[in-house]
N, C-alpha and C. Protein backbone atom coordinates (compact mmCIF):
# COMPACT_ATOMS: atom_id res chain seq x y z
N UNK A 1 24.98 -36.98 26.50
CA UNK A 1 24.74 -38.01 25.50
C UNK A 1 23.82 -39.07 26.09
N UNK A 2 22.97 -39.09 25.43
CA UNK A 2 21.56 -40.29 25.80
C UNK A 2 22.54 -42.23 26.01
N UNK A 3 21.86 -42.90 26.77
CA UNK A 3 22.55 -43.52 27.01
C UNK A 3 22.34 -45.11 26.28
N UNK A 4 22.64 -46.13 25.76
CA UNK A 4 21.68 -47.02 25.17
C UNK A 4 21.64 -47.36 23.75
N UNK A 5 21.43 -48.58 23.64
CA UNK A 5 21.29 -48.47 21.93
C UNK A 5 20.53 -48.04 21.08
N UNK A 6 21.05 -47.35 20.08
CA UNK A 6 20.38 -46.74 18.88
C UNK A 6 18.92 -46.91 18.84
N UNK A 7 18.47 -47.77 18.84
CA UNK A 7 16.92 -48.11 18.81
C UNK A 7 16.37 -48.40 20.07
N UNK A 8 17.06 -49.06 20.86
CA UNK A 8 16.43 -48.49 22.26
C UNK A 8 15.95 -46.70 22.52
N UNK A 9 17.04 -46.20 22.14
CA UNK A 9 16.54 -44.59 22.21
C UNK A 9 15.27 -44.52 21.17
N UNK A 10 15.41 -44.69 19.84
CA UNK A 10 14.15 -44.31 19.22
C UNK A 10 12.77 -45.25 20.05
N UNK A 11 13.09 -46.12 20.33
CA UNK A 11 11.98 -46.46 21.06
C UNK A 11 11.14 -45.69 22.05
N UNK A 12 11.80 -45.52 22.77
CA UNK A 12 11.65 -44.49 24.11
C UNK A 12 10.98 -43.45 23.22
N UNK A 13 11.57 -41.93 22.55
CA UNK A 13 11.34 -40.83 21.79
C UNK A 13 9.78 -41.17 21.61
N UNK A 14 9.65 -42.94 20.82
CA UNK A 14 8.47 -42.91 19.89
C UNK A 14 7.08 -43.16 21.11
N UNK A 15 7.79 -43.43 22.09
CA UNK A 15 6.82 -44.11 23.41
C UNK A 15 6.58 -42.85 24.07
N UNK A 16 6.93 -41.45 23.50
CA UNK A 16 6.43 -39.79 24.11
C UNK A 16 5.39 -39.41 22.73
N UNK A 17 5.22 -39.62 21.96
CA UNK A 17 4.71 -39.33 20.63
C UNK A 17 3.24 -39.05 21.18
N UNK A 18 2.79 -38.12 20.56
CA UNK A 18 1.34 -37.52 21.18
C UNK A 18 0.92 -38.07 19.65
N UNK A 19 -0.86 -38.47 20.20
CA UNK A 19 -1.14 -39.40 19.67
C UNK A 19 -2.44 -39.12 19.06
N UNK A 20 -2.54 -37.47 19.10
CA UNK A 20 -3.93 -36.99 18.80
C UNK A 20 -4.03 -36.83 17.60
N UNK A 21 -4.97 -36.74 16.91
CA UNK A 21 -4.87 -36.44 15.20
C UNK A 21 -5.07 -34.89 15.24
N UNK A 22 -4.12 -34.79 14.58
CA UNK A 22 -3.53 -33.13 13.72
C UNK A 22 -3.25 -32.89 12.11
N UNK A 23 -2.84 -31.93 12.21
CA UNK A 23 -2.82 -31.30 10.73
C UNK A 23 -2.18 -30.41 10.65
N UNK A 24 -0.78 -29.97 9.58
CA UNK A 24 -0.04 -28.98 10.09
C UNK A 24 -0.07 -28.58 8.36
N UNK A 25 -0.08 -27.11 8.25
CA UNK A 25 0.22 -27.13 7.04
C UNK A 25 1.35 -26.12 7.06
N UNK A 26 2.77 -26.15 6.12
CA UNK A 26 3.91 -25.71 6.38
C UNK A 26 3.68 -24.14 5.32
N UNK A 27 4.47 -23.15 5.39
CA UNK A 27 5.09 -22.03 4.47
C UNK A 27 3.37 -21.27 3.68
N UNK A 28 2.95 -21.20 5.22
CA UNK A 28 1.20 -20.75 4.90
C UNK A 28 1.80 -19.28 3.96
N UNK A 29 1.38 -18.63 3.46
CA UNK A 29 1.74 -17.10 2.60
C UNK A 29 0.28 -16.21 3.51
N UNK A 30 0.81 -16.62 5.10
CA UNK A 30 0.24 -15.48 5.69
C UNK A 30 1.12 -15.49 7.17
N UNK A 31 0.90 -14.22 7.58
CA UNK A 31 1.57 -13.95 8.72
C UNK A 31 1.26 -14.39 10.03
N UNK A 32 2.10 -14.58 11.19
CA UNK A 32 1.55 -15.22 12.42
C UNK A 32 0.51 -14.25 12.91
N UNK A 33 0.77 -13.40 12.87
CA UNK A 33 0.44 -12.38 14.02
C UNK A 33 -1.39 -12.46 12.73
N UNK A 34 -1.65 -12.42 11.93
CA UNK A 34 -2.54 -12.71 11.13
C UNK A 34 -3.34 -13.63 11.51
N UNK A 35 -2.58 -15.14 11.38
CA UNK A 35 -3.28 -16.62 11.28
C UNK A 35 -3.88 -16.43 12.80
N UNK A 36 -2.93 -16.30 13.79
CA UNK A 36 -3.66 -15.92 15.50
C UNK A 36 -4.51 -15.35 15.76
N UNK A 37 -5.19 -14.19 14.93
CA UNK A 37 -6.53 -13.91 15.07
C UNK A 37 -7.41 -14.97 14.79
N UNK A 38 -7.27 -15.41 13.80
CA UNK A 38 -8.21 -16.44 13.51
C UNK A 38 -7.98 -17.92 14.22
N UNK A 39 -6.82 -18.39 15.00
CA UNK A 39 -6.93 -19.51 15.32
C UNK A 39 -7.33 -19.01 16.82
N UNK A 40 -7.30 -18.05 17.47
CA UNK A 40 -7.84 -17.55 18.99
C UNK A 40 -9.29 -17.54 19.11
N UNK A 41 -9.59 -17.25 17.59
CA UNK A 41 -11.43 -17.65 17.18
C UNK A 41 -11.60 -18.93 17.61
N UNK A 42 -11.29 -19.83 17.68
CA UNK A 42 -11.51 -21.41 17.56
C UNK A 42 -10.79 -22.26 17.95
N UNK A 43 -9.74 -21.62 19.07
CA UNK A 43 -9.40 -22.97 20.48
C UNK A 43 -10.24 -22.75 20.98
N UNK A 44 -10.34 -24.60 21.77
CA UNK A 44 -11.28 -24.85 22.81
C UNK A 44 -12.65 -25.42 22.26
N UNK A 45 -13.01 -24.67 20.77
CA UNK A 45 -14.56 -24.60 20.48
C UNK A 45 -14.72 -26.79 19.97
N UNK A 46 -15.53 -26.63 20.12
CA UNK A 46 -16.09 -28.78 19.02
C UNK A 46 -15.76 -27.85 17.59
N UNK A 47 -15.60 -29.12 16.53
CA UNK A 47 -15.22 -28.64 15.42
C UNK A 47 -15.90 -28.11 14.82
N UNK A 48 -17.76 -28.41 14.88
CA UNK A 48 -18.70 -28.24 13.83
C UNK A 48 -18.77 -26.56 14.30
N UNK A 49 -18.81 -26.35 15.81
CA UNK A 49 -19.03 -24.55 16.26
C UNK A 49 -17.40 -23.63 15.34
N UNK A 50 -16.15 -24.14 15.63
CA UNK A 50 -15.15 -23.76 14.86
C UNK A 50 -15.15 -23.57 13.60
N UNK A 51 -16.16 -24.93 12.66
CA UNK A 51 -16.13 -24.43 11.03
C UNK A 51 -17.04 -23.15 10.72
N UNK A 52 -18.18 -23.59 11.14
CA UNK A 52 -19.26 -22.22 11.43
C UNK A 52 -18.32 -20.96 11.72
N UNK A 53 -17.65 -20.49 12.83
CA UNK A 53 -16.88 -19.50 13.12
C UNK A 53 -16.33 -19.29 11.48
N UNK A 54 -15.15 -20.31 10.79
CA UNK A 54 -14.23 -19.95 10.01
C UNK A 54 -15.21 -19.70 8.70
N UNK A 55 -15.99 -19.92 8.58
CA UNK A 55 -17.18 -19.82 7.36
C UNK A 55 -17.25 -18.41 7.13
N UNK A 56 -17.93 -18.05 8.19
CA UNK A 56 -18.21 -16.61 8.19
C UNK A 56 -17.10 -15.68 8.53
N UNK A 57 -16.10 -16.09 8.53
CA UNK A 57 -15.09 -14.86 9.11
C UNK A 57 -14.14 -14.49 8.10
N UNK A 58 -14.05 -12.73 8.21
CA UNK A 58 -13.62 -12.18 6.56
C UNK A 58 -12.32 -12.47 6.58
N UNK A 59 -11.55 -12.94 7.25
CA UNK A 59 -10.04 -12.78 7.00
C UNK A 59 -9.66 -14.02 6.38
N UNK A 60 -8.94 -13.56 5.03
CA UNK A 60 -7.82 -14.35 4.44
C UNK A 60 -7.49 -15.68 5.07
N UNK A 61 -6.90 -15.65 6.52
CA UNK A 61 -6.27 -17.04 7.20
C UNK A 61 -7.37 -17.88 7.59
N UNK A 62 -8.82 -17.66 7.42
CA UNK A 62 -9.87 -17.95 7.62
C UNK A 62 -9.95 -19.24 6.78
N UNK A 63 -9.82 -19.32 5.41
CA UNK A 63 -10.41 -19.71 4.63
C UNK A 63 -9.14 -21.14 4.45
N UNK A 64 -7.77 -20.74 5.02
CA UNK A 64 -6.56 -21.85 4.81
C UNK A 64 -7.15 -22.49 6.24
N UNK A 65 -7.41 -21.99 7.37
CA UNK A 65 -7.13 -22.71 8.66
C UNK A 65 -8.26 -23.56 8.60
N UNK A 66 -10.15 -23.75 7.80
CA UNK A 66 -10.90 -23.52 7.60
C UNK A 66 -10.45 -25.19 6.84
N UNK A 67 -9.54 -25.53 5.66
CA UNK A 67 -9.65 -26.42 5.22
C UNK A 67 -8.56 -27.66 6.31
N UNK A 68 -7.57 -27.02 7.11
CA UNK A 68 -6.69 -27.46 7.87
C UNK A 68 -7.38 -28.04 8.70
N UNK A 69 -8.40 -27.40 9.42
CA UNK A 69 -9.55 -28.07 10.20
C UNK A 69 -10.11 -29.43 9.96
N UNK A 70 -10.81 -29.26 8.52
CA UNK A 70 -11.20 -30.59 7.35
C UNK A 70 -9.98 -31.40 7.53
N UNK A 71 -8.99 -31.12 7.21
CA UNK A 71 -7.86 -32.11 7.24
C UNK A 71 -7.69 -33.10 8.41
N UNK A 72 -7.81 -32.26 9.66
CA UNK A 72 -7.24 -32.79 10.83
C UNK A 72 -8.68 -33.91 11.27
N UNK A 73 -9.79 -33.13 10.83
CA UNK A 73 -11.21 -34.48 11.21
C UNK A 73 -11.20 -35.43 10.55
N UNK A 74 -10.51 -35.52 8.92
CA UNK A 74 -10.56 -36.64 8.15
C UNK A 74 -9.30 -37.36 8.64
N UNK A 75 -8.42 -37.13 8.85
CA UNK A 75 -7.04 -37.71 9.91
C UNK A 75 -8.07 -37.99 10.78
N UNK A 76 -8.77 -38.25 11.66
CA UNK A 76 -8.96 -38.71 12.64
C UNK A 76 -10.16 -39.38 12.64
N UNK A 77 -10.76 -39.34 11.87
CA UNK A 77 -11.88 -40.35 11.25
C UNK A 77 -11.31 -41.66 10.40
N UNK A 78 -10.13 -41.47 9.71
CA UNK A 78 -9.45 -42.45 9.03
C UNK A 78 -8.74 -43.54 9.74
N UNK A 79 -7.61 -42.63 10.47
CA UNK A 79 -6.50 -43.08 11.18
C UNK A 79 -7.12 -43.50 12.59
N UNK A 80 -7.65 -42.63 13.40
CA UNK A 80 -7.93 -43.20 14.94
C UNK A 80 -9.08 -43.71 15.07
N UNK A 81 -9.95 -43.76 13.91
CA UNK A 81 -11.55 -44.20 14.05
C UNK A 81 -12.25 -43.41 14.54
N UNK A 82 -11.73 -42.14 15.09
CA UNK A 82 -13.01 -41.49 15.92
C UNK A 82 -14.01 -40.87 15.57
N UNK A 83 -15.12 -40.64 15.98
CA UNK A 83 -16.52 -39.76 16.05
C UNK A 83 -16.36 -38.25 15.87
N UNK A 84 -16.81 -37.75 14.49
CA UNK A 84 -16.33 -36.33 14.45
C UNK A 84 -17.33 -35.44 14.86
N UNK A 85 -18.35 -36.18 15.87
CA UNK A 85 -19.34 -35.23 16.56
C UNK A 85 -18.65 -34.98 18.13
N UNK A 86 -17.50 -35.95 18.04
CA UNK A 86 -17.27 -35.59 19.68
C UNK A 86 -15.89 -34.91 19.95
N UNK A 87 -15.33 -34.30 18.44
CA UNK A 87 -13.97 -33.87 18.49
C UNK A 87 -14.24 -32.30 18.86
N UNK A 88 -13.02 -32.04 19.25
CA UNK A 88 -12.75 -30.75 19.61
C UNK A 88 -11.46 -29.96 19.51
N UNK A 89 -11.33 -28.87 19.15
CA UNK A 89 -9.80 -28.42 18.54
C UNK A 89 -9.37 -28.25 20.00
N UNK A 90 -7.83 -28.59 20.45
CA UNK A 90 -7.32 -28.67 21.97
C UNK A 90 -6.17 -27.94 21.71
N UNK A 91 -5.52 -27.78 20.51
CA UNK A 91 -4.45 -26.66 20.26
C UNK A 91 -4.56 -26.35 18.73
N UNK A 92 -4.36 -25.07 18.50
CA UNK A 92 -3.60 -24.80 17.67
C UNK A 92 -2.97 -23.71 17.89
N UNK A 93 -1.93 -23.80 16.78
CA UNK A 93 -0.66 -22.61 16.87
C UNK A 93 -0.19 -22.72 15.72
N UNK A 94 0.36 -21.05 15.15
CA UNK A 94 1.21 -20.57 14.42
C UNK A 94 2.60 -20.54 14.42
N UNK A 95 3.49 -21.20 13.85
CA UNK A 95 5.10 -20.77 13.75
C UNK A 95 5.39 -19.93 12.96
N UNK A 96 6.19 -18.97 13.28
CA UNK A 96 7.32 -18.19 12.40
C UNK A 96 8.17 -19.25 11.32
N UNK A 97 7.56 -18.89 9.76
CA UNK A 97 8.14 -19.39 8.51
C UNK A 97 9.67 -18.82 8.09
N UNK A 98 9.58 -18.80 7.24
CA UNK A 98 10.62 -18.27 6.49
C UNK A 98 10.32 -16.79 5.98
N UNK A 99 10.82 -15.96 5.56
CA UNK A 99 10.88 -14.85 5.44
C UNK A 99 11.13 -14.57 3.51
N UNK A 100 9.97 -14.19 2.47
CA UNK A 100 10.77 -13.84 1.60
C UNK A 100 10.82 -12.09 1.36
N UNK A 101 12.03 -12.01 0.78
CA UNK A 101 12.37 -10.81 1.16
C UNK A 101 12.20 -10.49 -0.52
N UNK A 102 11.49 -9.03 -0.97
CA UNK A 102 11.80 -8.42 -2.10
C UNK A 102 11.80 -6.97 -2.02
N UNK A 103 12.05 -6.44 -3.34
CA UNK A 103 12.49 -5.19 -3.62
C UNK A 103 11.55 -3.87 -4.25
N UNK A 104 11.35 -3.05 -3.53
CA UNK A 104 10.23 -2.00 -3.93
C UNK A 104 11.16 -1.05 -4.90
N UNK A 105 11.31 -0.48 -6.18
CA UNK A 105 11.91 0.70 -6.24
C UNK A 105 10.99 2.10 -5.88
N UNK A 106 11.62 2.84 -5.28
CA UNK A 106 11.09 3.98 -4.64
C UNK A 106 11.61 5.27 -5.46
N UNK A 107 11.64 6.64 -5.00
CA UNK A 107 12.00 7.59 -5.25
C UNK A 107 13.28 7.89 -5.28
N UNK A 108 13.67 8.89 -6.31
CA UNK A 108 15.16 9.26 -6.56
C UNK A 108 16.35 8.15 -6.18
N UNK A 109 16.09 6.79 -6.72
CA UNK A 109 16.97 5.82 -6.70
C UNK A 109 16.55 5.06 -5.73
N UNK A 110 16.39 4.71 -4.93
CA UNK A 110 16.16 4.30 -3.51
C UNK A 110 15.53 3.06 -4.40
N UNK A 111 15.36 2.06 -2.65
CA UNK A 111 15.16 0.47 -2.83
C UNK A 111 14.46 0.18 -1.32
N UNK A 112 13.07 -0.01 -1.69
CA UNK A 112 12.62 -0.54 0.13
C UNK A 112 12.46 -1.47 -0.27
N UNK A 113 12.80 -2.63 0.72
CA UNK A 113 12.19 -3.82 1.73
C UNK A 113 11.34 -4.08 1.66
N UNK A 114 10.78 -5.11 0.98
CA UNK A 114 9.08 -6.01 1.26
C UNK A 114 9.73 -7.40 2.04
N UNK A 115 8.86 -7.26 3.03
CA UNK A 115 9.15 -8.79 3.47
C UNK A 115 7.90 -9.16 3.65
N UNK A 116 7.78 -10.70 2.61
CA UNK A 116 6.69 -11.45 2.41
C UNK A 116 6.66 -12.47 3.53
N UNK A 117 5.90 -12.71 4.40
CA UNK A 117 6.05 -13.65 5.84
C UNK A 117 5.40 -14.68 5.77
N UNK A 118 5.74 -16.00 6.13
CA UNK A 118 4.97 -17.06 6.14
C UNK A 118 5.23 -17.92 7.50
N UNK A 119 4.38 -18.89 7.37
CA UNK A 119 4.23 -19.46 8.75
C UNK A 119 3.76 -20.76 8.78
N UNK A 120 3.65 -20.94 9.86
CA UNK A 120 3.43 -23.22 9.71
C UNK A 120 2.31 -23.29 10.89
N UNK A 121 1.25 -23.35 10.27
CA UNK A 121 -0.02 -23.37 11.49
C UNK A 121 -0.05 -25.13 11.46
N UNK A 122 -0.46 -25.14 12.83
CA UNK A 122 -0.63 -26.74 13.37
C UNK A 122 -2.08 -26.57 13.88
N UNK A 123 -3.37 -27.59 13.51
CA UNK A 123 -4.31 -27.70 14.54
C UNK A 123 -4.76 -29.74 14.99
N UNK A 124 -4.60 -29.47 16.24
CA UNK A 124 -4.44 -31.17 16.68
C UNK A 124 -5.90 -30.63 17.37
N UNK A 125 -6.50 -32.33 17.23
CA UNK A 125 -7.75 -32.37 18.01
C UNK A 125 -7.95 -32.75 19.05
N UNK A 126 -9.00 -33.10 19.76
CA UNK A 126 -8.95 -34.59 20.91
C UNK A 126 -10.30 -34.73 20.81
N UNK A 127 -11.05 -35.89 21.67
CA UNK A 127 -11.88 -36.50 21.39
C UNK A 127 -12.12 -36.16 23.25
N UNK A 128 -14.06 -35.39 23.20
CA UNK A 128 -14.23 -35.49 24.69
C UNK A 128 -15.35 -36.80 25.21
């Protein structure tokens, strides 16, 4: 048990808070193992080489991670003031969503399994 008063602790918690501008968008209707192709395209890259990448690239998670990007430079043009010629994507990552599950009917009675997968991509920037 943490030791201290109530708001002394949130203090502390809020005094670890990473402070980079990000963008997370929750219950994406695409799969991790999916969105990771396309976000392995574009760690590391400045943003303007990353949109270029997501422009041209045929996959589906392309076109969500693509506006998530937009999101996270206007967060950080708003909120931290910064220069969106000197940003650069420093993480992103996919989480495992929720799972929806439905029902195929198949042959001679039978019932398969669709599982529809979703996921919670995060991309935070930094400024070099």
């Amino acid at each position: 048990m943490a030791k201290g008063h109530r708001s002394q602790i949130k203090r502390e918690r809020n005094a670890n808070k990473d402070t980079r501008p990000s963008a997370k968008l929750s219950y994406a209707r695409v799969s991790v193992q999916k969105a990771c192709f396309v976000l392995d395209a574009i760690r590391g890259k400045d943003v303007e080489t990353a949109l270029g990448i997501l422009e041209y690239n045929p996959r589906y998670a392309s076109s969500i991670i693509k506006k998530l990007v937009k999101s996270a430079v206007a967060n950080a043009e708003n909120n931290n003031g910064m220069n969106p010629e000197n940003l650069y994507i420093a993480q992103c990552y996919a989480n495992k969503g929720p799972t929806m599950k439905r029902v195929k009917p198949r042959a001679q009675g039978r019932a398969y399994r669709i599982e529809k997968r979703t996921s919670h991509i995060t991309v935070v920037l930094d400024e070099r």
